[in-house]
Protein backbone atom coordinates (compact mmCIF):
# COMPACT_ATOMS: atom_id res chain seq x y z
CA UNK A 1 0.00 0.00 0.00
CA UNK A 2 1.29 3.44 -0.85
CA UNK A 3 -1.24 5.74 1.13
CA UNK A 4 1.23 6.15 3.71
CA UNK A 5 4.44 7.65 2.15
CA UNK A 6 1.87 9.67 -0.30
CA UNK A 7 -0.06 11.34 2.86
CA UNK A 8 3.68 11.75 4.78
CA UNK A 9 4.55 13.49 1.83
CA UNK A 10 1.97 15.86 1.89
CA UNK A 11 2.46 16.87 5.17
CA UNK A 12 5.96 17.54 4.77
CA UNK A 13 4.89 19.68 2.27
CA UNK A 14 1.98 21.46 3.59
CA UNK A 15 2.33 21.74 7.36
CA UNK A 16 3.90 25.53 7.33
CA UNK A 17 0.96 26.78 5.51
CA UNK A 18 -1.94 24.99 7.49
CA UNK A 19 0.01 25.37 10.91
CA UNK A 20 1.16 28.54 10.87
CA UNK A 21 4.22 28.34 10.68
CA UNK A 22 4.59 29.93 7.15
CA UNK A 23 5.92 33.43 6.56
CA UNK A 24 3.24 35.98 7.99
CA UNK A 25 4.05 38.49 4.91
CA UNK A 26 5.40 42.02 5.71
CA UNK A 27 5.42 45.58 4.73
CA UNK A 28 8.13 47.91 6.57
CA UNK A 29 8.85 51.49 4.65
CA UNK A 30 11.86 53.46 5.18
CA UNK A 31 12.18 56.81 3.83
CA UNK A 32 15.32 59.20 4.09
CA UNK A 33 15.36 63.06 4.28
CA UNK A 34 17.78 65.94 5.05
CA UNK A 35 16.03 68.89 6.60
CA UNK A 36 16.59 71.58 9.26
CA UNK A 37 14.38 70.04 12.05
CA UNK A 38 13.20 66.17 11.69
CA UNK A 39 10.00 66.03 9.10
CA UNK A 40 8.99 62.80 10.74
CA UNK A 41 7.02 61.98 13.63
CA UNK A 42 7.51 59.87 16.73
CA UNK A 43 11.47 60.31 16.81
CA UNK A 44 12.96 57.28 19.48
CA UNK A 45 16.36 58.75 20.11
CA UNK A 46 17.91 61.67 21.53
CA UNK A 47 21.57 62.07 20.45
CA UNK A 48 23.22 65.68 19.95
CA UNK A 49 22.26 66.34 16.26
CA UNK A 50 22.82 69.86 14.19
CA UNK A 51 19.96 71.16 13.10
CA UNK A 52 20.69 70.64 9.06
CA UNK A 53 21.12 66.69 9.27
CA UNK A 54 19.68 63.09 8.31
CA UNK A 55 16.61 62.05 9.31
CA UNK A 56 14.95 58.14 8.95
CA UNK A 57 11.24 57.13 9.06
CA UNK A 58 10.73 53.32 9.75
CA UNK A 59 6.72 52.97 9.17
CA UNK A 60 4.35 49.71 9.01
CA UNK A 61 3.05 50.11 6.13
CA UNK A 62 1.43 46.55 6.63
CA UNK A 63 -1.07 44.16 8.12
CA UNK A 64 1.36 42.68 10.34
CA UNK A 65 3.11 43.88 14.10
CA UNK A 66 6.56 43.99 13.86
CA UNK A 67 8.07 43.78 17.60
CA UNK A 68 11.77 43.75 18.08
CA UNK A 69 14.97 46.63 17.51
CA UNK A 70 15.51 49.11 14.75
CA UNK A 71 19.10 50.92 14.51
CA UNK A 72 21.31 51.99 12.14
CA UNK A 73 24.94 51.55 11.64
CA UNK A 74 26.83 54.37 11.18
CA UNK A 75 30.83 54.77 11.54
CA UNK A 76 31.68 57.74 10.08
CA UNK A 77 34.98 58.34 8.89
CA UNK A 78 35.42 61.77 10.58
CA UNK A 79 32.91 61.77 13.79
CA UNK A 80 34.05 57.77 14.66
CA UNK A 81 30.72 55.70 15.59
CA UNK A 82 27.96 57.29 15.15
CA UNK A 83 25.21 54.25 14.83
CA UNK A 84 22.14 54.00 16.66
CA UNK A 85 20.09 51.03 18.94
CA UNK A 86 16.29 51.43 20.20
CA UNK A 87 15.56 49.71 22.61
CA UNK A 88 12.70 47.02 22.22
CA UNK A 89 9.67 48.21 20.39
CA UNK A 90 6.60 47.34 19.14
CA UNK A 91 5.16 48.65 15.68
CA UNK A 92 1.72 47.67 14.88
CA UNK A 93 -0.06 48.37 11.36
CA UNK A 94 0.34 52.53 10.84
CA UNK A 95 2.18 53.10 13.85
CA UNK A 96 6.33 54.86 12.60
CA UNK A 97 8.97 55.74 14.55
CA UNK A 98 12.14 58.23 13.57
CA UNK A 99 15.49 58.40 13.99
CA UNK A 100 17.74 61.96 13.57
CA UNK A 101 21.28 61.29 12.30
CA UNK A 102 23.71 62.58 14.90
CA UNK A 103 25.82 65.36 14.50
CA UNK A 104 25.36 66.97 10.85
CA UNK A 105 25.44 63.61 8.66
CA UNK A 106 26.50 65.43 5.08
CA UNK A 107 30.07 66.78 6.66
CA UNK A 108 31.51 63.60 8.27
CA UNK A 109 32.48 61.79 5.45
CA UNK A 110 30.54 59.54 4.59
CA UNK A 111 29.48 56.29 6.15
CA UNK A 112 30.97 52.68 6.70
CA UNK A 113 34.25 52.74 4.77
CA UNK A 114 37.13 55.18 3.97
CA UNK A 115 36.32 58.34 3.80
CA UNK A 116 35.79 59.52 0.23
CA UNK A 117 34.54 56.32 -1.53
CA UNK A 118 31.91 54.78 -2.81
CA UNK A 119 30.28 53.04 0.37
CA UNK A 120 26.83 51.80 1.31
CA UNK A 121 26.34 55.17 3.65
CA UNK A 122 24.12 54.57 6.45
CA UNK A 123 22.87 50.96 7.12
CA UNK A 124 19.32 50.74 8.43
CA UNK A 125 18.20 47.57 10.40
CA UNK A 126 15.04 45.98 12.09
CA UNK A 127 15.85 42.84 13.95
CA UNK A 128 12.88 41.07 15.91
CA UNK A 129 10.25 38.84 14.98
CA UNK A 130 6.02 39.75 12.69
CA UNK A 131 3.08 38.41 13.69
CA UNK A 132 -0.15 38.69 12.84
CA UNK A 133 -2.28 36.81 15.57
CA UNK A 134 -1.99 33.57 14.52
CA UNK A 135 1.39 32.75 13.53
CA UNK A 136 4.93 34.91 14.04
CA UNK A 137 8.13 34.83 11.51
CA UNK A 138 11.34 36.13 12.51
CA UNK A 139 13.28 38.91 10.64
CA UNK A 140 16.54 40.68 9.99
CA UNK A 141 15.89 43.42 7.71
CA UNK A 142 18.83 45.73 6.39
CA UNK A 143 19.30 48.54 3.78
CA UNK A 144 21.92 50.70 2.62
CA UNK A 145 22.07 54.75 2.33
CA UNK A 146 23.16 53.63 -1.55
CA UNK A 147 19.54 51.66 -1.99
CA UNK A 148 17.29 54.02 -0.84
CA UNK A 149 16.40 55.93 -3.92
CA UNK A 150 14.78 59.13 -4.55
CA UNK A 151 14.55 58.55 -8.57
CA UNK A 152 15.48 62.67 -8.80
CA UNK A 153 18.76 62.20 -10.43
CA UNK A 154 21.03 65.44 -9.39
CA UNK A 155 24.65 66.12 -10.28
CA UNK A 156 26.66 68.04 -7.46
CA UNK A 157 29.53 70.34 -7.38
CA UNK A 158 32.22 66.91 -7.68
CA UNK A 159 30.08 65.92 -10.67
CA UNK A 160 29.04 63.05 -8.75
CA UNK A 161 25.55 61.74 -9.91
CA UNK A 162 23.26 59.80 -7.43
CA UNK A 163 19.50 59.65 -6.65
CA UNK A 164 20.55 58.15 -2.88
CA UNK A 165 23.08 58.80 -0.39
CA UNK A 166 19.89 61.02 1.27
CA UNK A 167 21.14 61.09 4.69
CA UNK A 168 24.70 61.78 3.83
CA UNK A 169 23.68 65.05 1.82
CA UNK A 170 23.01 63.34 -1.90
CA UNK A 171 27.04 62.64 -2.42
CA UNK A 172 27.79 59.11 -2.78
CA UNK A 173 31.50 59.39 -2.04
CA UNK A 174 30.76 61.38 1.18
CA UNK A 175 31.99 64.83 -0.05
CA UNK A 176 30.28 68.07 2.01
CA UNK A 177 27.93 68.94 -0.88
CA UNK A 178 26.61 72.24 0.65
CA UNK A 179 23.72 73.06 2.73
CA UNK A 180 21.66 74.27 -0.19
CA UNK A 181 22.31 70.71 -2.27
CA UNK A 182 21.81 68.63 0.46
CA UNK A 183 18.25 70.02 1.51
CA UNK A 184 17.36 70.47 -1.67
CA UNK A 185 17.17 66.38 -2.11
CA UNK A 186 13.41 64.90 -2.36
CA UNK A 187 13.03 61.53 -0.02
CA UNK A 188 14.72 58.43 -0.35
CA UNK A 189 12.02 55.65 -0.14
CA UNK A 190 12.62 51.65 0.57
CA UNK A 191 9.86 49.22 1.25
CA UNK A 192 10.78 45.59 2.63
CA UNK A 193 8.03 43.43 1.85
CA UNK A 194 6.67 39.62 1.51
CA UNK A 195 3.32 38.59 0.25
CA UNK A 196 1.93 35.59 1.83
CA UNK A 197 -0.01 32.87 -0.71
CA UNK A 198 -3.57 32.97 -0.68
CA UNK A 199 -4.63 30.03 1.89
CA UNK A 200 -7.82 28.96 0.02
CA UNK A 201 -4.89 28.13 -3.33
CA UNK A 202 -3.24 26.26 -1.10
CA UNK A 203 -5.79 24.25 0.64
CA UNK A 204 -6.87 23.58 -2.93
CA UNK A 205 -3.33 22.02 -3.91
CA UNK A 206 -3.38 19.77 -0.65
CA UNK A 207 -6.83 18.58 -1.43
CA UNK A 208 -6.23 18.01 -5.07
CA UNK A 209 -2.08 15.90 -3.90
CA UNK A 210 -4.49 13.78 -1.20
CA UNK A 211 -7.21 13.30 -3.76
CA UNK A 212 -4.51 12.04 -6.41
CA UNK A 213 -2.70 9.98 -3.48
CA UNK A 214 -6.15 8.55 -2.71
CA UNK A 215 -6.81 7.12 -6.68
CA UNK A 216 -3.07 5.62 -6.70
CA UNK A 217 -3.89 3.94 -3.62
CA UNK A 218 -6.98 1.97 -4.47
CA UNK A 219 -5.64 1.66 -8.07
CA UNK A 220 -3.18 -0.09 -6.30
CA UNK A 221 -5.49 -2.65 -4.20
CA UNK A 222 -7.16 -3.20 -7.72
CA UNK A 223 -3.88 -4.57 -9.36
CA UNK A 224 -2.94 -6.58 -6.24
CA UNK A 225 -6.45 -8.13 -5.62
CA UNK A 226 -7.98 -8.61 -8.96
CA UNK A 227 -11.92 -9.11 -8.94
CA UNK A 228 -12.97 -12.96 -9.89
């Protein structure tokens, strides 16, 4: 008889999705800006900052609760360390937080590498775990200064082209671009996000696999126990 492997089989296969255990499916939005005074609301940190500087949005722009850290890692190459840890939050659907760069984030150099490169700029993290009632799915999220685009292409005074590098003033090799350049810039935006499969498509599939594991089975019985 064959039934057995068949229905193991299909609850290898199946048991994330009809136990929960599948991904929960995500959307987390990070936008950029450099302004005099943070645009953004709900700002979780209170380092020394200039008023012209960097400023991160981290919003759930989902179904989902996110509940964990969000940080950023910033070494600079002229103001040493200048990253950032919350301490354990909670972001349900529509709720943001914010995050001002320290210091004035378009004169230091640049971010995470020697100083006038091309480096990723100022990494942004969330580290914790999404859930939405049922089920929960763990998560490390990260992005790059140098991924969060704008799509305004601008040249600067270097004749450096970018449409990121937000937070560190719009110059992707960390060059001091000016005030007027660097709050000029329209807002970097990045969205992390993971759909989820519809359950009734994959109920479907499972019924259809034990259906076909079914018809092998007692096609089976028929060729080892012929009628008379």
């Amino acid at each position: 008889m064959r039934l057995f492997p068949v229905i193991v089989f299909i609850a290898w296969a199946f048991s994330p999705a009809l136990g929960n255990a599948a991904p929960v499916g995500y959307s987390l939005t990070v936008t950029t800006a450099y302004a005099n005074g943070n645009p953004f609301a709900n700002q979780i940190d209170t380092v020394f900052s200039e008023p012209d500087t960097g400023f991160i949005e981290i919003a759930n722009t989902g179904e989902t609760t996110f509940s964990g850290i969000v940080g950023t890692i910033g070494v600079s190459a002229f103001a040493g360390d200048l990253s950032f840890a919350s301490g354990s939050l909670v972001l349900a659907p529509g709720a943001i937080v914010s995050i001002a760069m320290p210091d004035n984030s378009a004169s230091v150099g640049g971010f995470n590498g020697p100083a006038y490169y091309y480096r990723p700029g100022v990494e942004i993290y969330l580290d914790g775990t999404l859930s939405d009632g049922i089920g929960a799915e763990a998560v490390n999220l990260q992005v790059a200064d140098r991924e969060i685009h704008s799509g305004v292409w601008r040249t600067d005074s270097y004749g450096l082209a970018s449409d990121s590098f937000v937070l560190q003033g719009g110059d992707p090799w960390g060059f001091d671009s000016g005030n007027a350049f660097a709050m000029s810039q329209a807002n970097g935006v990045y969205v992390f996000s993971q759909a989820v499969p519809e359950p009734g498509s994959v109920g479907l599939l499972a019924a259809a696999l034990a259906a076909c594991a079914a018809a092998r089975c007692t096609a089976g019985r028929r060729l080892r126990f012929p009628l008379a």
